[in-house]
Protein backbone atom coordinates (compact mmCIF):
# COMPACT_ATOMS: atom_id res chain seq x y z
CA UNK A 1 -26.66 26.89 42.09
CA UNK A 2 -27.01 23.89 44.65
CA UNK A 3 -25.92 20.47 42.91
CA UNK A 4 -28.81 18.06 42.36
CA UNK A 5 -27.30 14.14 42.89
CA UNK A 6 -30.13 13.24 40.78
CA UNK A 7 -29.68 15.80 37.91
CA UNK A 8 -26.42 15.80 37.66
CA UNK A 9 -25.92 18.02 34.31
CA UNK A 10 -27.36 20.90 36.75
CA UNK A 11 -25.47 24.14 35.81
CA UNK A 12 -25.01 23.21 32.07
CA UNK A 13 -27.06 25.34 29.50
CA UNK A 14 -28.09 23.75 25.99
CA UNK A 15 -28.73 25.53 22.85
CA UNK A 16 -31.34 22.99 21.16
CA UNK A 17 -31.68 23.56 18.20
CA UNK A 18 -32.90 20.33 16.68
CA UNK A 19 -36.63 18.96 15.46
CA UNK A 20 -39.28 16.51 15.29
CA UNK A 21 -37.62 13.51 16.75
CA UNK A 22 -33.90 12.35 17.30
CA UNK A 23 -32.84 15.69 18.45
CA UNK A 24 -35.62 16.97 21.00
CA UNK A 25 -35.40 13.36 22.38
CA UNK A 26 -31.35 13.97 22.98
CA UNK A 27 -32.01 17.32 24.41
CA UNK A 28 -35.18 15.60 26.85
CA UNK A 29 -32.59 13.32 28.81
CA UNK A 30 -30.18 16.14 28.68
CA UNK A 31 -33.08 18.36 30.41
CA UNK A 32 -34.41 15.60 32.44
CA UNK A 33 -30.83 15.15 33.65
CA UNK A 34 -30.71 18.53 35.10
CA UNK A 35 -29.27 20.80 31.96
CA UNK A 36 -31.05 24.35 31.34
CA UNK A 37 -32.68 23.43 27.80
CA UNK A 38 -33.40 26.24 25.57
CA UNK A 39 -35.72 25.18 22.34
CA UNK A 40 -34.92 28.09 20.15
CA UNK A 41 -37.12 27.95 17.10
CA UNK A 42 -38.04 30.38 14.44
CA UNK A 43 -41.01 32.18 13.92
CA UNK A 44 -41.75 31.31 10.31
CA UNK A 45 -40.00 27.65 10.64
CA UNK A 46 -40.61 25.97 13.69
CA UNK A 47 -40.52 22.15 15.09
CA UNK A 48 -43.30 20.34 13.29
CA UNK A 49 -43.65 18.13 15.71
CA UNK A 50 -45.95 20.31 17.80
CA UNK A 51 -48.53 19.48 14.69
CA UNK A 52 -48.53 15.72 15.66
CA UNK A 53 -50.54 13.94 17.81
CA UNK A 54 -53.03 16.57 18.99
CA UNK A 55 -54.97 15.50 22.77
CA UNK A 56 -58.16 13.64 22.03
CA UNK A 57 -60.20 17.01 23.00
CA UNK A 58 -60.84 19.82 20.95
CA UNK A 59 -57.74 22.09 19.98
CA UNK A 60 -56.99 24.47 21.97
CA UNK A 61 -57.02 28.18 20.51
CA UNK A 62 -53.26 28.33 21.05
CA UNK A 63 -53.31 24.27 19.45
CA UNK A 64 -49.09 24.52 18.40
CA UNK A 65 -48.51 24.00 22.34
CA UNK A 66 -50.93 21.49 22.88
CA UNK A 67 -49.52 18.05 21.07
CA UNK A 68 -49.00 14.76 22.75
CA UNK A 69 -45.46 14.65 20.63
CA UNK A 70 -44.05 17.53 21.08
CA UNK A 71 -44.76 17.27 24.96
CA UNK A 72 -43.07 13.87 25.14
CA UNK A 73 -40.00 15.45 23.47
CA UNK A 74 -39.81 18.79 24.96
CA UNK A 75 -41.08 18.62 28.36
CA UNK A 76 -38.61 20.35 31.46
CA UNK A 77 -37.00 23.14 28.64
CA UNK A 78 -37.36 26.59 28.18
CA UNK A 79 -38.85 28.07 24.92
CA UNK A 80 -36.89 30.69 22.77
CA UNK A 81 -38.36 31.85 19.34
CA UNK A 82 -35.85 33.32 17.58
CA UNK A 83 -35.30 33.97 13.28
CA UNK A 84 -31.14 32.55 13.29
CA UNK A 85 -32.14 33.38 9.18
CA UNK A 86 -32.02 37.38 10.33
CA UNK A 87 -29.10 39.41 11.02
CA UNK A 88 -30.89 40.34 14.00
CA UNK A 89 -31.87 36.70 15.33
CA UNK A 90 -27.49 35.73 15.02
CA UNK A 91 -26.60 38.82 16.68
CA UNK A 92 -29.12 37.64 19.37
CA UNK A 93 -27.69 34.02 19.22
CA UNK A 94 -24.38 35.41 19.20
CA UNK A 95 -24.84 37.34 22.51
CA UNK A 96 -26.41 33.77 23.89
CA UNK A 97 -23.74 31.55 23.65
CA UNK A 98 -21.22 32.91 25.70
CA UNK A 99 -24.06 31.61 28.35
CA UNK A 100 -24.15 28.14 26.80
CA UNK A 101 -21.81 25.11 26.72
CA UNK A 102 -23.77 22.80 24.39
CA UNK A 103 -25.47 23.75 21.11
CA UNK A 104 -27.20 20.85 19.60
CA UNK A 105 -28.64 20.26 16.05
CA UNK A 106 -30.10 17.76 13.76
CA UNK A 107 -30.73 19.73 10.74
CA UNK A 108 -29.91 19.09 7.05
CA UNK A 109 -26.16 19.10 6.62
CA UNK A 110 -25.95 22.31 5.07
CA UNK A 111 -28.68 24.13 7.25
CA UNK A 112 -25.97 25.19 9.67
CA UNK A 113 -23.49 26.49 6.82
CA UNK A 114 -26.01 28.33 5.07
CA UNK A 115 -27.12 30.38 7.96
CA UNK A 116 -23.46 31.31 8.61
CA UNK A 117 -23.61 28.87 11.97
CA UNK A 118 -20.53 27.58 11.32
CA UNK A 119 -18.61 25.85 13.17
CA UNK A 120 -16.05 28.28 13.33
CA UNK A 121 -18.18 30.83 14.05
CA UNK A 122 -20.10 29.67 17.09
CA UNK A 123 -16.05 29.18 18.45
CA UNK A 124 -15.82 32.61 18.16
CA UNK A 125 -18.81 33.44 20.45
CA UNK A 126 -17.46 30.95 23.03
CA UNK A 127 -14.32 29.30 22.91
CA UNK A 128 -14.88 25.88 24.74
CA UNK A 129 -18.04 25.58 22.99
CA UNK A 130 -19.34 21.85 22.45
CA UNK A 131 -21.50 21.42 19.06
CA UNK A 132 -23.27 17.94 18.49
CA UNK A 133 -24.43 18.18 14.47
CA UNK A 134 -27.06 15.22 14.31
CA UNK A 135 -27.51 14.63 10.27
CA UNK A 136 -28.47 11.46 9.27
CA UNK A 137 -25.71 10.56 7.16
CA UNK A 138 -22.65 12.72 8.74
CA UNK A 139 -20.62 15.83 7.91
CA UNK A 140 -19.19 14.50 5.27
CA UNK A 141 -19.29 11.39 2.48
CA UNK A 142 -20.60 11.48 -0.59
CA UNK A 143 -24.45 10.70 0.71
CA UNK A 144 -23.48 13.67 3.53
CA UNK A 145 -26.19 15.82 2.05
CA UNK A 146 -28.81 12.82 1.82
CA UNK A 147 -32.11 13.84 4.15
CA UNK A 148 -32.62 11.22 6.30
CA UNK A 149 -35.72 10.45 8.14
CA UNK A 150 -36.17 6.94 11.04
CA UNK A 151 -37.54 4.83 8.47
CA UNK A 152 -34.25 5.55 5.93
CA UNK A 153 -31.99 5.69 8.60
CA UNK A 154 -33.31 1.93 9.50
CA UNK A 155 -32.75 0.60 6.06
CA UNK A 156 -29.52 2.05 5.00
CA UNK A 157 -28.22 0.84 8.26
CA UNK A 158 -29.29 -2.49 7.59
CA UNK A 159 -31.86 -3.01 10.76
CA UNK A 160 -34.83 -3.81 7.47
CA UNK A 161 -33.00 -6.93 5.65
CA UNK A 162 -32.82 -8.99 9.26
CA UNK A 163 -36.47 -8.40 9.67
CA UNK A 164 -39.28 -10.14 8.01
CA UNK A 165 -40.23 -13.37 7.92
CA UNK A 166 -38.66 -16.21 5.64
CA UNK A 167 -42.33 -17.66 4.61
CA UNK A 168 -42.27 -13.97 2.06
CA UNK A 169 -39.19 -12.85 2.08
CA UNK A 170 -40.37 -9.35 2.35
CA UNK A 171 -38.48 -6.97 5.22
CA UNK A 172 -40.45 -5.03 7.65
CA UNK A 173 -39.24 -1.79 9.10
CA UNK A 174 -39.57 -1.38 12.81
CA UNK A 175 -42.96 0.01 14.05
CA UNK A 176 -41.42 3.25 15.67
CA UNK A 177 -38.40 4.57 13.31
CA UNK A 178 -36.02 2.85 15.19
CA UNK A 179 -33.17 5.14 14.51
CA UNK A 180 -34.54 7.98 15.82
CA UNK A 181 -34.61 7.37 19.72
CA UNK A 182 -31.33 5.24 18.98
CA UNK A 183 -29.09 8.47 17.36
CA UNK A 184 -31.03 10.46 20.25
CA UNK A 185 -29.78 8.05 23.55
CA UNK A 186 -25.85 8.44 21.71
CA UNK A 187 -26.05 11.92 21.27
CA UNK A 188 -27.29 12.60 24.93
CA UNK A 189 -24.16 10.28 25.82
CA UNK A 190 -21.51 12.47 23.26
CA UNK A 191 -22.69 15.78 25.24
CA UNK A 192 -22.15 13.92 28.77
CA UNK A 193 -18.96 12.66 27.44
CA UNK A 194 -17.62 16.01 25.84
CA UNK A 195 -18.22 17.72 28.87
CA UNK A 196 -15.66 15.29 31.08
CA UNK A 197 -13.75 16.17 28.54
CA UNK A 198 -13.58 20.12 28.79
CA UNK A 199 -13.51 19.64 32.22
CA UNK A 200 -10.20 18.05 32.13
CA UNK A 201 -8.58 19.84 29.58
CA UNK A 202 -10.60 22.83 28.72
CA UNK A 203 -11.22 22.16 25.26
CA UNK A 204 -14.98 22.18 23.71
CA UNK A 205 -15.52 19.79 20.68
CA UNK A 206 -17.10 19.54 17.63
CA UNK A 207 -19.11 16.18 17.11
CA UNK A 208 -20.13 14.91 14.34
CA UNK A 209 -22.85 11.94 15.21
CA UNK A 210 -24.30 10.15 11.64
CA UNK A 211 -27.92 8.68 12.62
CA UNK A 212 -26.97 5.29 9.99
CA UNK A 213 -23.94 4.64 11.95
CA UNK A 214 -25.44 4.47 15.27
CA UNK A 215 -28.02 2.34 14.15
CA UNK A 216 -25.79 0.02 12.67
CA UNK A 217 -23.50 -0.55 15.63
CA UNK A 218 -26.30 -2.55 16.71
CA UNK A 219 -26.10 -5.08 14.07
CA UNK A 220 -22.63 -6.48 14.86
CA UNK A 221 -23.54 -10.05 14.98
CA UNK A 222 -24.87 -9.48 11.31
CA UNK A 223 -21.78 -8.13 10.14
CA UNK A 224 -19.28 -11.03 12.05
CA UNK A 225 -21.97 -13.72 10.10
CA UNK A 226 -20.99 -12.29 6.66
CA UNK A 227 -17.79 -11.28 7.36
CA UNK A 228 -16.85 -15.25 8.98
CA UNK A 229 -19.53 -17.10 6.46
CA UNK A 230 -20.79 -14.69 3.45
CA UNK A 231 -23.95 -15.45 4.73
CA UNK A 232 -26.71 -12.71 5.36
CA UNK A 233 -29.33 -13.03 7.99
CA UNK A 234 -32.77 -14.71 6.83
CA UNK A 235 -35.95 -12.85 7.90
CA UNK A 236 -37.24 -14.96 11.03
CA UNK A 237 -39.48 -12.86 12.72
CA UNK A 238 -40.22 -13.96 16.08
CA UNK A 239 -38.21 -17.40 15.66
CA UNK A 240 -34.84 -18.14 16.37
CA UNK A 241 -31.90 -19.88 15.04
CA UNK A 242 -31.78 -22.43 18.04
CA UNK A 243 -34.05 -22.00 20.17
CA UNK A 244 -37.18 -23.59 20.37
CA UNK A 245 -40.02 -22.38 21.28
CA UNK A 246 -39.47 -19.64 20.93
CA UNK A 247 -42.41 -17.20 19.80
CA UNK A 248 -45.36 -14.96 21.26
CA UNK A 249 -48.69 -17.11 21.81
CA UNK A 250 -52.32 -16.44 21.39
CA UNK A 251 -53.62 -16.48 24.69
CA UNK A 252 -57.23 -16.20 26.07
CA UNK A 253 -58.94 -13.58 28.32
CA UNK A 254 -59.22 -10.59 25.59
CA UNK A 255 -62.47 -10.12 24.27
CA UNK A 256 -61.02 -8.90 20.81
CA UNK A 257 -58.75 -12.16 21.17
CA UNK A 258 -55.90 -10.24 20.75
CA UNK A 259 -53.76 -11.48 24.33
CA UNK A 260 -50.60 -13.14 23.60
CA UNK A 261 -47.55 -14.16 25.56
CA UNK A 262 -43.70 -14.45 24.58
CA UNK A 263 -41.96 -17.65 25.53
CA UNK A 264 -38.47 -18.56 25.43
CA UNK A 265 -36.78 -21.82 25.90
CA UNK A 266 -32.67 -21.86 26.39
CA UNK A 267 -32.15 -24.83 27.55
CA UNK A 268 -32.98 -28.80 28.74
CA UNK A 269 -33.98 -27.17 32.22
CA UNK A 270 -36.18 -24.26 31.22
CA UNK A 271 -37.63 -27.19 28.79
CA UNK A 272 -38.42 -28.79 32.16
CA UNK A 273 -40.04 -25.78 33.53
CA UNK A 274 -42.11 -25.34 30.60
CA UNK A 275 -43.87 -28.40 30.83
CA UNK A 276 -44.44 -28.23 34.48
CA UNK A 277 -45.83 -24.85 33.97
CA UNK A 278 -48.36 -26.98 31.59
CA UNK A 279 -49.14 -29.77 33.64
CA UNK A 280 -46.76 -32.38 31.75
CA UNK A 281 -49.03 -32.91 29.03
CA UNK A 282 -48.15 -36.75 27.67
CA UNK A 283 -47.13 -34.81 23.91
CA UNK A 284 -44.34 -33.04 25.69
CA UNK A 285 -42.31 -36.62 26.23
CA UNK A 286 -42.16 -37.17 22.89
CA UNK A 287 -38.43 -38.16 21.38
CA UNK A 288 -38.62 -35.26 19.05
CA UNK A 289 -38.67 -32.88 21.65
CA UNK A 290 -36.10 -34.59 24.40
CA UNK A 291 -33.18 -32.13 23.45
CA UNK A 292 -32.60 -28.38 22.26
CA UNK A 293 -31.94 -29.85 18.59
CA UNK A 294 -34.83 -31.59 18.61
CA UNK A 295 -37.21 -29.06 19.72
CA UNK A 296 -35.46 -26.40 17.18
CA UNK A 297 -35.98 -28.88 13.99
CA UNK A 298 -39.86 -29.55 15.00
CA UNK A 299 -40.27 -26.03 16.27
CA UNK A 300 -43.26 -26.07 13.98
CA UNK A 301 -45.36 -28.32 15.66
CA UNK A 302 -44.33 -27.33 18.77
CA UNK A 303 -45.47 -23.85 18.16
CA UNK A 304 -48.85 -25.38 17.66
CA UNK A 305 -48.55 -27.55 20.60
CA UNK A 306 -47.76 -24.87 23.34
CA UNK A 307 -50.03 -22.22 21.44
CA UNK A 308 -53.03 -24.92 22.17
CA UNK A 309 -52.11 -24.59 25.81
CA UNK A 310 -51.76 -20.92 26.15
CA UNK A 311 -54.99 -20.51 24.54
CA UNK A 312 -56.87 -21.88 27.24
CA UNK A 313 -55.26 -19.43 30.00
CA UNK A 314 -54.97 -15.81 30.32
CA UNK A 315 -51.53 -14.13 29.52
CA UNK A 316 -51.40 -12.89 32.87
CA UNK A 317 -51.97 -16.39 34.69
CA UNK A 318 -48.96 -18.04 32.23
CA UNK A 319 -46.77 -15.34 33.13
CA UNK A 320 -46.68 -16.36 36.98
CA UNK A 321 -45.99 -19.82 36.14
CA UNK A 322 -43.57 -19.21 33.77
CA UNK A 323 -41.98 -17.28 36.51
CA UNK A 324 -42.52 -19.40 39.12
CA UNK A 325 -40.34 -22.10 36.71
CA UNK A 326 -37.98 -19.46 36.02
CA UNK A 327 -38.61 -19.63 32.33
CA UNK A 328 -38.30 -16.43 30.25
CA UNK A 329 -41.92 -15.09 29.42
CA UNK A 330 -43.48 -11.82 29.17
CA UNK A 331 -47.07 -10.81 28.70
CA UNK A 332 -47.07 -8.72 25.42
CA UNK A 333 -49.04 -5.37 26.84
CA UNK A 334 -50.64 -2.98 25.29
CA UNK A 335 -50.18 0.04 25.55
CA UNK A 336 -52.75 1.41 28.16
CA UNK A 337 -51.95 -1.95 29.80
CA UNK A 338 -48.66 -0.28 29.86
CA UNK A 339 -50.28 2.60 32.80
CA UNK A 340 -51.18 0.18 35.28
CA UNK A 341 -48.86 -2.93 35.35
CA UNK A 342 -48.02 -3.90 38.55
CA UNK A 343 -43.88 -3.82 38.68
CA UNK A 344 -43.62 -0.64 36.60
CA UNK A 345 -46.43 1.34 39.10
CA UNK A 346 -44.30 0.07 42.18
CA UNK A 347 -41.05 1.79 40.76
CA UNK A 348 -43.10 5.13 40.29
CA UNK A 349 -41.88 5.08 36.19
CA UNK A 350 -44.94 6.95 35.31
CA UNK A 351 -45.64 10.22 36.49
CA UNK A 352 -48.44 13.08 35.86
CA UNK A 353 -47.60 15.78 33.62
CA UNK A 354 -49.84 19.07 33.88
CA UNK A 355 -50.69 21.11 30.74
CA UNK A 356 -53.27 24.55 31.39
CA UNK A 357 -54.95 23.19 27.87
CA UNK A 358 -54.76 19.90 27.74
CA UNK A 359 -54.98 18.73 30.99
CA UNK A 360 -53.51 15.95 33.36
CA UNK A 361 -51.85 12.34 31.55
CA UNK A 362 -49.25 10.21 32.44
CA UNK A 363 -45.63 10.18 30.91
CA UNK A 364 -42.76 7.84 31.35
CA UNK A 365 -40.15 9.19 34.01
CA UNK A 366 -36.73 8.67 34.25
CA UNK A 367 -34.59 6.45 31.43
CA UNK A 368 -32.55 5.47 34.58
CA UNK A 369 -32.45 7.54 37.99
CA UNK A 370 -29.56 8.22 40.07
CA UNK A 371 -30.04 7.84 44.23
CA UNK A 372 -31.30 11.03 45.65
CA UNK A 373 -33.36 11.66 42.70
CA UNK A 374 -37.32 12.91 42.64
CA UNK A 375 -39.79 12.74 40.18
CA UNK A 376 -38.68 13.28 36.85
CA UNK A 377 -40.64 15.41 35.21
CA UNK A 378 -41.01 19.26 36.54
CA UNK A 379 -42.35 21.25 33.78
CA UNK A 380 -44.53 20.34 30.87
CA UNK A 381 -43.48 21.16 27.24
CA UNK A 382 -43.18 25.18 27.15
CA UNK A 383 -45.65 27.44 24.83
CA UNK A 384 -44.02 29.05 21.95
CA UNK A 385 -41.77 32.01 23.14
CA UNK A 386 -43.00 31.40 27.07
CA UNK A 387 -39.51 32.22 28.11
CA UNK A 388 -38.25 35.20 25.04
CA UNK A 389 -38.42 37.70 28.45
CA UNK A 390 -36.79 35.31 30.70
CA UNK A 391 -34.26 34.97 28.56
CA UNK A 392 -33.83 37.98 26.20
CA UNK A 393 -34.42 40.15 29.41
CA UNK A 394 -33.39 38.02 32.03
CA UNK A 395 -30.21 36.16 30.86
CA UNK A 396 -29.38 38.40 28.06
CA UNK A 397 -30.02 42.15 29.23
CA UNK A 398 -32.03 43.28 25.99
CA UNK A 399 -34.02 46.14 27.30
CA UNK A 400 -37.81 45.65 26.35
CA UNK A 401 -37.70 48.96 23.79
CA UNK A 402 -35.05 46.48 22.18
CA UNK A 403 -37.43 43.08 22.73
CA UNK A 404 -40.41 45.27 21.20
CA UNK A 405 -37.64 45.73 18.59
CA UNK A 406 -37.13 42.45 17.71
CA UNK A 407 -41.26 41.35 17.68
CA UNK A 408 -41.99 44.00 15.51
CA UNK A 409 -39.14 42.66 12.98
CA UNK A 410 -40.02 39.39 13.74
CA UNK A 411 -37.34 38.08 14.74
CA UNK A 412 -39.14 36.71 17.91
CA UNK A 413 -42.80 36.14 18.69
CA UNK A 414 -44.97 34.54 20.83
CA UNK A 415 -46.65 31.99 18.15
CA UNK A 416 -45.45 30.49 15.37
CA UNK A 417 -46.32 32.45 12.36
CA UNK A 418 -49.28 32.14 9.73
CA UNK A 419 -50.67 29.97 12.27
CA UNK A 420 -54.66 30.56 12.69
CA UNK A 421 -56.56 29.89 16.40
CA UNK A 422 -58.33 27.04 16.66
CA UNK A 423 -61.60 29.14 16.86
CA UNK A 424 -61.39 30.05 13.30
CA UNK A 425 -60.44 26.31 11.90
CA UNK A 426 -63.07 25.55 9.32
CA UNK A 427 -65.76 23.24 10.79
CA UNK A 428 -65.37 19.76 10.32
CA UNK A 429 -66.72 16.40 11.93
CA UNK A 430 -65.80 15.41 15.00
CA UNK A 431 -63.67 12.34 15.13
CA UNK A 432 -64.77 11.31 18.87
């Protein structure tokens, strides 16, 4: 196999076992960085995330391959079903692994145990195996056996209590389950790691990666602040504890009135900037805002103050003279704003994904990009099974009397099971 500078995990195979979001989003960068990605998933329990998000068309009869969420997490793999419950389906999996140096999984902490996936075991199909187990609390611990979902993992790992604002008092989770992508980036770093490691001394690795504790090694500051002052963070929302302004402003151009901008103000200078940005309005000499201090303990009024000016001017047109001051702004996009701004277009970060069903749509590239490297994504999500020849014939050996075998068991199939085409859904309204 050539070597790819820009995928440079080309050559390493992946057993991915994991579902719905912090696992198939590990396994994406590892198949985005160039590792052969295998989705195995079972016949009669497969990744519910290919029932989220479905396109904004009608369903297509084979509607399990066609969702917007599984795509995003599963795009550039290969698709195995395959019952690991069965005799038959481990025996399978057993004769895989020799060909694999990563198997992956976020399941329930016993899930592995119970279906005799041991630890132990998979060793014995391949040595210098490397096994990341992805449950949200760990291996072990009395909550070890705790199911944890992106919204738990959030507020056990204490992301909710610095949230919020201090006016209620109330936390607010995150609006995307945080802990999910977050546990997904560190395992996709553990398997990179793991592997320099077997390189040099030719020893796999079991890893044991708890979802809560990655989360929290992002609140460090939180922890010095009690640990230096027994004081826990108040809810502030978009303010800050010293600087001033500091907040995202209503701004005018939208026809729903919902265009805002962030500003931030660090210092005396970027102070400066700000008001030349507003045409030194005679309110912005005033005493109480000549210094940082100032500004912070009447950060009230000047909330209202700026927000009167950015009302008046598009988000868009304060951004470039924020810039041009060098003061830290940033339009707050939407989402579909997202597809066509300027800076991100230029660096090519979106790219077209092709689906037979569902059509052509645009998809964020690569989380970083090596030099050398082309577009990002080469192969849409796979259908359920696409690859069970490739792989069980291909890679494996299995004759097709002994594939024909295993469907008629099934132990492997080509849709999920007790799953109906879309022609024979029940009629109901459209939504569009």
């Amino acid at each position: 196999m050539t070597f790819d500078p820009g995928r440079p995990l080309s050559g390493v195979r992946v057993a991915d076992l994991t579902m719905i979001w912090a696992g198939p989003y590990a396994a994406k960068i590892l198949a985005d960085l160039g590792a052969d990605v295998i989705k195995i998933e079972s016949p009669r329990a497969w990744d519910n995330i290919r029932t989220l998000i479905p396109p904004p068309v009608a369903p297509g009869e084979r509607w399990w391959n066609t969702n917007f969420y599984f795509h995003e997490y599963s795009r550039n793999k290969r698709s195995l079903s395959l019952d690991l419950a069965s005799d038959s389906g481990r025996s399978v999996f057993a004769q895989l692994l020799p060909h694999c140096d990563v198997v992956i999984e976020n399941y329930r902490t016993d899930v592995m145990d119970n279906l005799g996936l041991t630890y132990e075991w998979l060793r014995e199909q391949r040595e210098d195996i490397i096994v990341v187990g992805m449950a949200g609390f760990g291996k072990t611990g009395p909550e070890k056996d705790a199911v944890g979902y992106g919204p738990i993992i959030e507020m056990m790992s204490g992301m909710t209590s610095t949230s919020g604002y201090g006016d209620d008092g109330v936390p607010y989770k995150s609006g995307i389950s945080y802990g999910d992508p977050i546990a997904g980036i560190a395992a996709s770093a553990a398997v990179s790691t793991a592997l320099i490691h077997r390189q040099r001394t030719g020893q796999g690795q079991y890893i044991d990666l708890a979802q809560r504790e990655v989360m929290s090694t992002l609140l460090g500051e939180f922890y010095m602040d009690w640990s230096m002052n027994r004081r826990l963070p108040e809810h502030m929302g978009t303010d800050h504890d010293w600087m001033a302004p500091h907040n995202v402003y209503r701004c005018a151009g939208a026809d729903d009135g919902d265009d805002w901008i962030a500003i931030c103000v660090r210092s005396d200078a970027e102070w400066a900037g700000l008001k030349r940005a507003m045409g030194s309005p005679d309110w912005a000499e005033r005493d109480d805002f000549s210094d940082q201090i100032l500004r912070w303990e009447h950060r009230a009024e000047l909330d209202e103050l700026v927000g009167s000016w950015t009302s008046e001017h598009s988000k868009t047109d304060i951004f470039a003279a924020l810039h041009a001051e060098r003061v830290p702004s940033s339009p707050v996009w939407k989402m579909l704003e997202m597809m066509h701004e300027p800076h991100l277009k230029a660096r090519g970060f979106y790219e077209p994904l092709r689906h037979p069903e569902v059509g052509i749509w645009q998809v964020h590239g690569w989380l970083w990009r090596a030099d050398g490297a082309g577009p990002c994504v080469v192969a849409p999500a796979p259908d359920f099974g696409a690859h069970n020849e490739e792989i069980l014939g291909g890679l494996l050996g299995l004759s097709r009397t002994e594939q024909d075998a295993l469907a008629a068991e099934g132990v492997i199939a080509d849709r999920p099971a007790n799953t109906s085409p879309a022609s024979e859904f029940p009629a109901t309204p459209s939504l569009l």
